[in-house]
Each structure stands twice: as C-alpha cells, then as structure tokens.
Protein backbone atom coordinates (compact mmCIF):
# COMPACT_ATOMS: atom_id res chain seq x y z
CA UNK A 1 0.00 0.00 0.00
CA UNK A 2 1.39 3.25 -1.09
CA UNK A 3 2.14 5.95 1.85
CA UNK A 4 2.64 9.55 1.05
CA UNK A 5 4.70 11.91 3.13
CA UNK A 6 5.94 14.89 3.75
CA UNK A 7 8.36 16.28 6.72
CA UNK A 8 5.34 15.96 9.59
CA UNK A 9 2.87 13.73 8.62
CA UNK A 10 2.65 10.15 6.43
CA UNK A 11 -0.46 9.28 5.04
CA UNK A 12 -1.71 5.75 4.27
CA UNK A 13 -3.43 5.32 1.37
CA UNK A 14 -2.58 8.57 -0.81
CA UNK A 15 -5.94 7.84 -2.91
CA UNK A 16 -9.63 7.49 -1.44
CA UNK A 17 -11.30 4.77 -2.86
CA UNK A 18 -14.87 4.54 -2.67
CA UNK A 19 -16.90 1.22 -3.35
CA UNK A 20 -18.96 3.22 -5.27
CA UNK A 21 -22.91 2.45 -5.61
CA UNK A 22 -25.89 4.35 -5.91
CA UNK A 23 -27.79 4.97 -3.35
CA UNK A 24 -25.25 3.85 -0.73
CA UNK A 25 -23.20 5.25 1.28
CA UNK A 26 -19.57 4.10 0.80
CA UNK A 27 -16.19 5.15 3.33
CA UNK A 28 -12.64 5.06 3.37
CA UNK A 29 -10.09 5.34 6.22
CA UNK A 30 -7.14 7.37 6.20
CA UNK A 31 -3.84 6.77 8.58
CA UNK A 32 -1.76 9.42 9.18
CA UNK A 33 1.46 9.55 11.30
CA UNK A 34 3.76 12.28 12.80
CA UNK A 35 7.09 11.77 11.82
CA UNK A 36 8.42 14.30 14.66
CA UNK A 37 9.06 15.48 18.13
CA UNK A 38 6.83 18.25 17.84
CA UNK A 39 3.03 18.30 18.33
CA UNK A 40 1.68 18.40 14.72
CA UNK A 41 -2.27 19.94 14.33
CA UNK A 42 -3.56 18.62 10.69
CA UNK A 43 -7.07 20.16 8.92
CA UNK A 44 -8.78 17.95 6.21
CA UNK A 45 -9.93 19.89 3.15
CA UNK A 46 -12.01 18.56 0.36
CA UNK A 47 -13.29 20.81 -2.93
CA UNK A 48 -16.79 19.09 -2.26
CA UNK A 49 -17.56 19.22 0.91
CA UNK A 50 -20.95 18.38 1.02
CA UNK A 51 -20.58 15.28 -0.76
CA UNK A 52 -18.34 13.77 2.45
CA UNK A 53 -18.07 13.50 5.57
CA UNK A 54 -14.81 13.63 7.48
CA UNK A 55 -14.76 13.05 11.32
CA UNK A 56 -12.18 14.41 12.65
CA UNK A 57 -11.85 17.07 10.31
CA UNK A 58 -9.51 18.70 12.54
CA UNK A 59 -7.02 17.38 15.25
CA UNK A 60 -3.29 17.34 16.91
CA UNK A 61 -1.12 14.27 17.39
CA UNK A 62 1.52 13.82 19.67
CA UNK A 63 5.00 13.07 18.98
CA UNK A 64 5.40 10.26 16.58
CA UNK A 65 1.14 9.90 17.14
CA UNK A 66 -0.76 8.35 14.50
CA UNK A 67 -4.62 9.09 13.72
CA UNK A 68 -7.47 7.37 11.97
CA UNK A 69 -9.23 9.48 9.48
CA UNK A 70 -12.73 8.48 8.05
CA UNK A 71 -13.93 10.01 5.49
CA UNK A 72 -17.55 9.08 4.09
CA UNK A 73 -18.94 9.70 0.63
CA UNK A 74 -23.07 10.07 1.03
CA UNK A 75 -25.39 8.18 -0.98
CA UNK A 76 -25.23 9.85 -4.92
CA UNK A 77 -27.76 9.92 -7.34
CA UNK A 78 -25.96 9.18 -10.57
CA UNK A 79 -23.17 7.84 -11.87
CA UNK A 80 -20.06 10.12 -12.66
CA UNK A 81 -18.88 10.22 -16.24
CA UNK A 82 -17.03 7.27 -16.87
CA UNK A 83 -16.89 6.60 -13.35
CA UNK A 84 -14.27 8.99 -13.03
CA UNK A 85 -14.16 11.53 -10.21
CA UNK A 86 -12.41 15.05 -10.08
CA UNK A 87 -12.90 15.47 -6.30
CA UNK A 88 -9.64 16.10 -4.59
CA UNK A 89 -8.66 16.49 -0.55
CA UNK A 90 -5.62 18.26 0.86
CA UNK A 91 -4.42 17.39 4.10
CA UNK A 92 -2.59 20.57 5.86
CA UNK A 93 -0.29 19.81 9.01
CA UNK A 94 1.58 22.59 11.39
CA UNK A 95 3.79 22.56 14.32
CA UNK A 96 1.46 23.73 17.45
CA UNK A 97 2.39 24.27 20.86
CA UNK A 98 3.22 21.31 23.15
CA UNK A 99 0.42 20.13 24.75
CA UNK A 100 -2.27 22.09 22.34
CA UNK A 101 -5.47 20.47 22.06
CA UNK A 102 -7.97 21.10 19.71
CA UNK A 103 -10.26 23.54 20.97
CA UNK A 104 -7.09 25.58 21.57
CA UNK A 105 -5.94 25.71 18.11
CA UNK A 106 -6.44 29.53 16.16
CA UNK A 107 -8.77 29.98 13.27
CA UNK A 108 -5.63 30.80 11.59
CA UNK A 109 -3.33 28.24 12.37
CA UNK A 110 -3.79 26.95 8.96
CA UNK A 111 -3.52 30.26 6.80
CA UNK A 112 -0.30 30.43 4.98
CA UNK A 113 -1.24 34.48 5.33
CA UNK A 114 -0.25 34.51 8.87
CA UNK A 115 3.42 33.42 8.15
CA UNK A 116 2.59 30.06 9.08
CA UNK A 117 4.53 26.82 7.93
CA UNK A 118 2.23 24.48 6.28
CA UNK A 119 2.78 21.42 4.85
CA UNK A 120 0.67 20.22 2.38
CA UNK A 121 -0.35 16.98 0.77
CA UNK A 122 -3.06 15.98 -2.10
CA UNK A 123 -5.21 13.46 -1.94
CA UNK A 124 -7.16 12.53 -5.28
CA UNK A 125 -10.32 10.23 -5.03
CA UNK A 126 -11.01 6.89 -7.14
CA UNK A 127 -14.41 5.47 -7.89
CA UNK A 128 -14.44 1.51 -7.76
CA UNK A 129 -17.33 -0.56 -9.32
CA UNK A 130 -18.89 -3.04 -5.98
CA UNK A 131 -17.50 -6.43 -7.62
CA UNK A 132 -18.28 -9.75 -5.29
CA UNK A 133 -18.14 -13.23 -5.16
CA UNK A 134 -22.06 -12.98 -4.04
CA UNK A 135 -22.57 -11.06 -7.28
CA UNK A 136 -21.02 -13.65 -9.53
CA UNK A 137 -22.80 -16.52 -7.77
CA UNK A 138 -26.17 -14.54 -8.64
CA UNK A 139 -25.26 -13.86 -11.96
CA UNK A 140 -24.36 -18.18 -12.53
CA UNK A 141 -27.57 -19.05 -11.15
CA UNK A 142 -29.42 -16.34 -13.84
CA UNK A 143 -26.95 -17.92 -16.63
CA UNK A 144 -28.14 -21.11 -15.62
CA UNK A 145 -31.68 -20.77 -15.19
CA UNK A 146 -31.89 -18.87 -18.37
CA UNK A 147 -30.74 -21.63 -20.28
CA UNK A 148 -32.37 -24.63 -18.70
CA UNK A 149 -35.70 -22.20 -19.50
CA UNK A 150 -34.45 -22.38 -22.80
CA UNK A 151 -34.04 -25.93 -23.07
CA UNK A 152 -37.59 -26.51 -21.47
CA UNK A 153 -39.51 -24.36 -23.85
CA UNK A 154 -37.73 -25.86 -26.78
CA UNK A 155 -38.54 -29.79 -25.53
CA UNK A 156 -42.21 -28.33 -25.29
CA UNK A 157 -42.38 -27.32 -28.81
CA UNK A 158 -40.90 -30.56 -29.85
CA UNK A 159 -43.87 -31.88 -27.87
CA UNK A 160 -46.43 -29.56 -29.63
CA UNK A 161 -45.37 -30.51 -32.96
CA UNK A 162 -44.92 -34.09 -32.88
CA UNK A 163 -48.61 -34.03 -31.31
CA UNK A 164 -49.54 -32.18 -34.49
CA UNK A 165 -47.97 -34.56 -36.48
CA UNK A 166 -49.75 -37.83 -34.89
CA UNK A 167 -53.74 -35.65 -34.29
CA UNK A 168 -52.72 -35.07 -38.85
CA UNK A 169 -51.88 -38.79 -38.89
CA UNK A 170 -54.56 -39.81 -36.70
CA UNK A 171 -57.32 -37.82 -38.80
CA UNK A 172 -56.13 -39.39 -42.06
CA UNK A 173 -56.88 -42.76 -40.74
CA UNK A 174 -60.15 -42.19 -39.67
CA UNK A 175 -61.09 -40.44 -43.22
CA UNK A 176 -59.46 -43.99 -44.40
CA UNK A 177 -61.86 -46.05 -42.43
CA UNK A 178 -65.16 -43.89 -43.07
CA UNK A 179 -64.37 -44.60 -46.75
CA UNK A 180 -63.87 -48.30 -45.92
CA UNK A 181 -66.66 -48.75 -43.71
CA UNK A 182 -69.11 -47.19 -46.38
CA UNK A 183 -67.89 -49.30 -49.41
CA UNK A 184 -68.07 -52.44 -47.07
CA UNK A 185 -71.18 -52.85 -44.62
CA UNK A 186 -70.45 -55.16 -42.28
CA UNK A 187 -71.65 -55.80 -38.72
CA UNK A 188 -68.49 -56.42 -37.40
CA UNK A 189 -66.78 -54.43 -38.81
CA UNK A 190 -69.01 -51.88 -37.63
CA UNK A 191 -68.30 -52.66 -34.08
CA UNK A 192 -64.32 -52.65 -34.86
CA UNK A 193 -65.09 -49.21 -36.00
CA UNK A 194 -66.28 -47.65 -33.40
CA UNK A 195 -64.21 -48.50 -31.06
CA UNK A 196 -61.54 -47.59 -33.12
CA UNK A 197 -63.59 -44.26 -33.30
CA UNK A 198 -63.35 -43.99 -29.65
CA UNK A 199 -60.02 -44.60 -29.40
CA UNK A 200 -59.12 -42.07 -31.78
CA UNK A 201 -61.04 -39.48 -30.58
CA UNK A 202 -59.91 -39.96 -26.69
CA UNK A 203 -56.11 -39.65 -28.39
CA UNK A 204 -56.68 -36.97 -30.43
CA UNK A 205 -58.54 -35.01 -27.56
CA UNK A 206 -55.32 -35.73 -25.03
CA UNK A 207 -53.15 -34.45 -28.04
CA UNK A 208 -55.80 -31.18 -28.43
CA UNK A 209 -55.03 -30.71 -24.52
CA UNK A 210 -51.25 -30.32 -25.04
CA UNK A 211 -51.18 -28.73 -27.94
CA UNK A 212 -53.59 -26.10 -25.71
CA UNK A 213 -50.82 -26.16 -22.88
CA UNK A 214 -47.83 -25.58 -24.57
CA UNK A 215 -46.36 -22.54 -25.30
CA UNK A 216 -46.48 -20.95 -29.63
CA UNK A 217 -43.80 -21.02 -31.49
CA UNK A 218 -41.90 -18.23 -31.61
C-alpha cells in the first residue's frame, strides 16, 4: 500500500477509494502519522464538501502519534462520467504548541497568510465498481436458469409438434376407415369401428389438450 509523506505527517493510502454504488453510502479510512518530536495539528480539506463526511476534520497528534481518518462519501444519485471523479482532498499539518489540544488551536493556524509553515499533501479520489463473489454466484444461477428455460420451452415445442404430427396422422386414418366402412357394410366391422372411433377421438382429444398447454412457437 502506497504511503505519502511529507516532513510531519505520512499518510496511508494517498488515494480514497470509494466502493462506489448508488444509493449507498460508501467510506474510506485514512492513517496518518507524525514523523516528529513536535506536536503536529492537521485540517482535512475537500473541494466538495458536502458530498463527504470527514470526522475528525480537525485534530493534533503527539510526537510520533498516528490518527485514523474516516472520510464518508453520502449516498449519490448518478453515476459520474465514466466513473471517473475530479474530487480532490488536501491534508494541511503545522507545528502547534506542546500540549495544544484542539479547541485551543487559532482559526488561523492553517492560513499560509499569517506566516505560518504548512505542509501540504493531495489526496485525489477513485471510484471503484462493488464487484463480489455474491454477485457472480447470482449472476451463474441467472446464466443457468436462463438456459435450462431455454431448453424446457424448446422440448415443449418438440412436444407440440410431434402431437400435431400424430392428431394429422390420426385424422387421415379415420377419413381412411369412413371410406372403408361405407364401401363395405359389415356388422363387425361396424363394431371394430367404433371403437376404433373412440379410441381415436380420446387420443386426439389428449393431443388437443397439449397442444392447448404448450407454449407458440416463436
């Protein structure tokens, strides 16, 4: 992980990254580190401030202290361009008295005006797409059930047709044994008929059914 420093202070990350996702809040710590003797008072600035929160905002560390600095980016709307963000921080640090605390420090003890030494570092701000294994697990189990769906609805329309095929077939054959059963009058034949006629019409009714059932073609 990178560090950036300067005489006072290190900083760990140098970038904010932000998990970034709309509608959610999304945070990122900073550590930063006196690298002196002296007591060191440090201001966080940001060029959009009310896009973040920073707590503290303000404080002093202690000789060769070290400080955790969160700094929260509220719930957005939209999407940046190209998820790209121009936000930028700046981290100021100054020697203070020993012993200063934070209420004590002057509302110009960070104004390079008032012949103060400041140090300064820049912190720029990254955007990161939410990526998880959760989210790739999801996605499998839509790949997946999008293709067995698939599969099903194609089997069905196998179904439909072939039923089409044998209720044709089926139809044919009867026409064959009206003709037949009017050239030829026979009593028992008569009887074979119709409970061949029964037969076909109980099959060609199931066939009607699941033809009914089954999803057109598209």
């Amino acid at each position: 992980m990178t560090v950036a420093a300067n005489h006072l202070i290190s900083v760990q990350p140098e970038d904010l990254k932000f998990q970034f996702e709309l509608e959610k809040q999304s945070y990122c710590d900073l550590k930063i580190t006196s690298n002196t003797e002296n007591h060191v008072a440090f201001k966080v600035k940001t060029t959009s401030p009310k896009k973040y929160f920073v707590r503290p905002n303000t404080g002093v560390l202690h000789p060769w202290g070290s400080c955790v600095i969160r700094v929260t980016l509220q719930a957005q709307r939209e999407y940046p361009p190209n998820m790209q963000c121009k936000d930028k921080f700046l981290l100021q640090s100054t020697i203070v008295p020993p012993n200063t605390t934070v209420d004590e420090l002057q509302q110009d003890t960070f104004n390079k005006e008032c012949n103060n030494t400041i140090e300064e570092c820049k912190l720029r701000v990254v955007y990161m797409a939410p990526h998880s294994a959760h989210g790739s697990f999801e996605d499998g189990i839509g790949l997946n059930f999008d293709s067995n769906s698939n599969q099903g609805l194609q089997r069905l329309k196998d179904e439909r047709d072939e039923a089409i095929r044998q209720t044709k077939q089926l139809q044919q054959d009867l026409e064959i044994l009206k003709r037949r059963k009017s050239r030829k009058n026979m009593p028992g034949l008569s009887i074979k008929f119709s409970l061949l006629v029964g037969l076909i019409g109980i099959t060609v009714g199931f066939l009607l059914n699941l033809l009914v059932s089954s999803p057109s073609a598209q």
